[in-house]
C-alpha atoms as a PDB file:
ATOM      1  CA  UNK A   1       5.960  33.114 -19.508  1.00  0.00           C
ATOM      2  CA  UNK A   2       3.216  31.576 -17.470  1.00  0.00           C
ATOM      3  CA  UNK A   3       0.053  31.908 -18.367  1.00  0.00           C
ATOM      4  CA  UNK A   4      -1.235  32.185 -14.503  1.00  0.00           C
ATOM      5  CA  UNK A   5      -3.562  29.643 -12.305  1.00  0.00           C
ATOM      6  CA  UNK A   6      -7.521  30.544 -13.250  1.00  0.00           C
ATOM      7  CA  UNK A   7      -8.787  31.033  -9.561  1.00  0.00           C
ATOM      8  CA  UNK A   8     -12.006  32.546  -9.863  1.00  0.00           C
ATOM      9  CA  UNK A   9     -14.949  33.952 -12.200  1.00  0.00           C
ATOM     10  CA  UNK A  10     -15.365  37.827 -11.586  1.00  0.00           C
ATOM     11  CA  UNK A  11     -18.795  37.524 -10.543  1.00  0.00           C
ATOM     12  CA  UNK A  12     -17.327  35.040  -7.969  1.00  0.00           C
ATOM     13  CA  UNK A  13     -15.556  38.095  -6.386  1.00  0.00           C
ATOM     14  CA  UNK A  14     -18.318  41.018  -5.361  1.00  0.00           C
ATOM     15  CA  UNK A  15     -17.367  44.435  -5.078  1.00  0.00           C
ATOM     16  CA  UNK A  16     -15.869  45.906  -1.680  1.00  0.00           C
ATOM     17  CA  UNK A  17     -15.502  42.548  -1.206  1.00  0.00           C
ATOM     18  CA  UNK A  18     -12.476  39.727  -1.113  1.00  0.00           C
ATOM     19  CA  UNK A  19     -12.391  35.830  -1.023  1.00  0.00           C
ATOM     20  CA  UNK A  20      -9.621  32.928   0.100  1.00  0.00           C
ATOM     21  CA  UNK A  21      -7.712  31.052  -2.618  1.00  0.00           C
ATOM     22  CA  UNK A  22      -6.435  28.462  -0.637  1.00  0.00           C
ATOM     23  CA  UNK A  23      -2.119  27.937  -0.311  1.00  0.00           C
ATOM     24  CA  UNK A  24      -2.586  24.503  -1.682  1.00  0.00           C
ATOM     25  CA  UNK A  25      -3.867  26.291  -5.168  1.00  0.00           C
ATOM     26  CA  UNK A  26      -1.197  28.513  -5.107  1.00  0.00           C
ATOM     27  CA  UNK A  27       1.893  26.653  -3.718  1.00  0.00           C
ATOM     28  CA  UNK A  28       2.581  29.633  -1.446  1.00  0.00           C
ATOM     29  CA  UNK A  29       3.265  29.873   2.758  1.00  0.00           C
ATOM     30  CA  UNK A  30       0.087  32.092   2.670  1.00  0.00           C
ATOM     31  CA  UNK A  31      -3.179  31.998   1.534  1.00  0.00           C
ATOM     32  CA  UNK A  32      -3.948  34.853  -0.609  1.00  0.00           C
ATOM     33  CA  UNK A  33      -6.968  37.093  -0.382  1.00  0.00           C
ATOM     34  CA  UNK A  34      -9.000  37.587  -4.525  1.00  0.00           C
ATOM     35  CA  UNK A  35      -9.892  41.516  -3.531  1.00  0.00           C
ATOM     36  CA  UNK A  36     -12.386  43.395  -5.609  1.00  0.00           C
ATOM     37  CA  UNK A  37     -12.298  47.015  -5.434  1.00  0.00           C
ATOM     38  CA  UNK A  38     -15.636  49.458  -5.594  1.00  0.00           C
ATOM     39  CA  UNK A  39     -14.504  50.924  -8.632  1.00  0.00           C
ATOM     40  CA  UNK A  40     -14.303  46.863 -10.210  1.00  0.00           C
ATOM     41  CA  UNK A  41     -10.507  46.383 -10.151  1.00  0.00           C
ATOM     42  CA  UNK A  42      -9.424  42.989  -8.987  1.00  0.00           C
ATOM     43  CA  UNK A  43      -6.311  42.195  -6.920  1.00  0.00           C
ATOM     44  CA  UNK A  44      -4.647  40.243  -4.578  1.00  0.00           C
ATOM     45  CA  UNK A  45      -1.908  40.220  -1.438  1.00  0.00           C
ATOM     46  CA  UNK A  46      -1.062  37.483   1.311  1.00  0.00           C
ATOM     47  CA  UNK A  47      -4.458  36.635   3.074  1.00  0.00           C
ATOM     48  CA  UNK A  48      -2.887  37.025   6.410  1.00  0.00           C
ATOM     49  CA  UNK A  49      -3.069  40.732   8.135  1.00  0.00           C
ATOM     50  CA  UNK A  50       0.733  41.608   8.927  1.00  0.00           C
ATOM     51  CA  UNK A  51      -0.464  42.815  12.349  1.00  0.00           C
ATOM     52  CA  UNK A  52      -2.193  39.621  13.683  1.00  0.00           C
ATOM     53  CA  UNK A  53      -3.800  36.748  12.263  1.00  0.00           C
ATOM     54  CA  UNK A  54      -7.211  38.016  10.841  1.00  0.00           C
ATOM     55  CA  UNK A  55      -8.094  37.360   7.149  1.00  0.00           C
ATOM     56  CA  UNK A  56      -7.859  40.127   5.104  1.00  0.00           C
ATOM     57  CA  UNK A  57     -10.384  38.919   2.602  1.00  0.00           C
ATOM     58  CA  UNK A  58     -13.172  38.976   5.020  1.00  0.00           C
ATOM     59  CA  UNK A  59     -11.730  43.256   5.665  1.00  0.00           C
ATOM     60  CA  UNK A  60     -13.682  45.713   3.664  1.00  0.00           C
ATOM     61  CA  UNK A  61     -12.163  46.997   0.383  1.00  0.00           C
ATOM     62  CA  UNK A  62     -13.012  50.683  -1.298  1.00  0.00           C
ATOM     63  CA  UNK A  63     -10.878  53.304  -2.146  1.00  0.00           C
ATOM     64  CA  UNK A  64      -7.921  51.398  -3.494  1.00  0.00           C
ATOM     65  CA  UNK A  65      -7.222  49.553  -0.182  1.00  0.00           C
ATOM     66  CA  UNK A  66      -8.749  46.542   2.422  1.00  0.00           C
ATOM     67  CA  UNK A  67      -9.477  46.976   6.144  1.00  0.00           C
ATOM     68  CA  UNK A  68      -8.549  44.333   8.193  1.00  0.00           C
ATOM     69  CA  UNK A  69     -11.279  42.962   9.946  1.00  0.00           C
ATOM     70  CA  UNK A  70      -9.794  42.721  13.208  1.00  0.00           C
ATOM     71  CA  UNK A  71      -7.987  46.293  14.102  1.00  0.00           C
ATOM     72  CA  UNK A  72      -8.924  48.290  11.040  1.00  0.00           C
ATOM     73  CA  UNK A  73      -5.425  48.417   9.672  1.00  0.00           C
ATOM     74  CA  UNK A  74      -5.469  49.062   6.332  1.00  0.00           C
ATOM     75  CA  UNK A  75      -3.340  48.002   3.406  1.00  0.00           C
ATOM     76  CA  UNK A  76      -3.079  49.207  -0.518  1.00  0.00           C
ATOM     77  CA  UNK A  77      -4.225  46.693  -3.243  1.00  0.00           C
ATOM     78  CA  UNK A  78      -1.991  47.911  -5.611  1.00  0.00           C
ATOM     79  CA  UNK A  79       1.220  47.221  -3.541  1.00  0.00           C
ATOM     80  CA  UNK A  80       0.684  45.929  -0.016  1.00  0.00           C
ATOM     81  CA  UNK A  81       1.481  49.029   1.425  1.00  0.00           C
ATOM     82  CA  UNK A  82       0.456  49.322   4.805  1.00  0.00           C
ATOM     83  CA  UNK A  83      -1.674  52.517   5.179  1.00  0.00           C
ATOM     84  CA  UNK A  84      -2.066  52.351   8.864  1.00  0.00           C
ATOM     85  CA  UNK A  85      -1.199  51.665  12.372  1.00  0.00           C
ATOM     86  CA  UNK A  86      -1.578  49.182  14.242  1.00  0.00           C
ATOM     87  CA  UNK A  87       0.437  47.597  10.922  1.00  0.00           C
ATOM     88  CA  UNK A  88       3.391  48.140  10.242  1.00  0.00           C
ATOM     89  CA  UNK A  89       5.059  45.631   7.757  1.00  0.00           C
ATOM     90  CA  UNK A  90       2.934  45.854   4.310  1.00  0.00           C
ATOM     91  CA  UNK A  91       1.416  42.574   2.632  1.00  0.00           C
ATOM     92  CA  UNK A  92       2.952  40.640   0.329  1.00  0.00           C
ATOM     93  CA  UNK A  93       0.752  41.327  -3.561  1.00  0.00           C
ATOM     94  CA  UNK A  94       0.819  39.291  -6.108  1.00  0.00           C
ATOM     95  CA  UNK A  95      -0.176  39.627 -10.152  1.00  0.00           C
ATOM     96  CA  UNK A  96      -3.735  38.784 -10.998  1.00  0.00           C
ATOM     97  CA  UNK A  97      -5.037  39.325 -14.904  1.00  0.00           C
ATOM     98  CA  UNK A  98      -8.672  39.190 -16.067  1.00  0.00           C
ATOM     99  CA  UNK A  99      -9.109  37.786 -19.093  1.00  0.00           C
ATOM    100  CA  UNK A 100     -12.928  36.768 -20.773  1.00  0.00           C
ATOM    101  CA  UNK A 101     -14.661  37.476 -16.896  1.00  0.00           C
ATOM    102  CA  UNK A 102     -12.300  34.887 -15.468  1.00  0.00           C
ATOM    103  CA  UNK A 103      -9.565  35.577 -12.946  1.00  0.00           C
ATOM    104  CA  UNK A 104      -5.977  34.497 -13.153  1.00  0.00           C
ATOM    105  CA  UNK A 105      -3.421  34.776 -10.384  1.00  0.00           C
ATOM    106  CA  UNK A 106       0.303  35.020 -10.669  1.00  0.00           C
ATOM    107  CA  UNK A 107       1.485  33.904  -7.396  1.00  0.00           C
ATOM    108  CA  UNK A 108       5.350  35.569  -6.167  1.00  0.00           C
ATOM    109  CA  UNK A 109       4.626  37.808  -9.417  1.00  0.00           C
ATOM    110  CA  UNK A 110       4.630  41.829  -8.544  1.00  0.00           C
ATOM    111  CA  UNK A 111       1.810  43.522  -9.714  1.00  0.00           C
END
């Protein structure tokens, strides 16, 4: 079982707020967009909005999901889900863990 890459410290990550771990870290096609939630949770899903190419970790994030920056679609953190037009394909999540206030992604791993 793999033990995950260590990507970030949670303070790195505000709340309502996301940042870029770069594909080069994570050996996927995407980068993928470190999300922290308003309520604290941390997650994560394919940096790239599936509607056109804006950066979903510069979107806002509250309420369990992340606006995209660019047309307001919105997407779940749990599970990529897309929540609203103009998206219609969801985003790609992937398994983070916090362990001791650091962060550890799971890339390809389902939440």
């Amino acid at each position: 079982m793999s033990t995950g890459i260590r990507v970030a410290a949670l303070d790195d990550v505000p709340e309502g707020e996301g940042i870029v771990i770069d594909k080069s870290v994570t050996g996927t096609e995407d980068h993928i967009a470190l999300l922290r939630d308003t309520d604290g949770g941390v997650w994560a899903l394919d940096d790239t909005c599936t509607h056109e190419d804006a950066s979903l970790a510069d979107g806002w994030v509250e309420d369990g999901c992340v606006e995209c920056p660019l047309h307001s679609a919105k997407f779940c953190l749990k599970d990529g889900a897309a929540q609203s037009l103009p998206a219609t394909r969801d985003a790609r999540p992937h398994r983070v863990e916090v362990r001791d206030g650091e962060i550890y992604l799971f890339p390809g791993e389902a939440p």
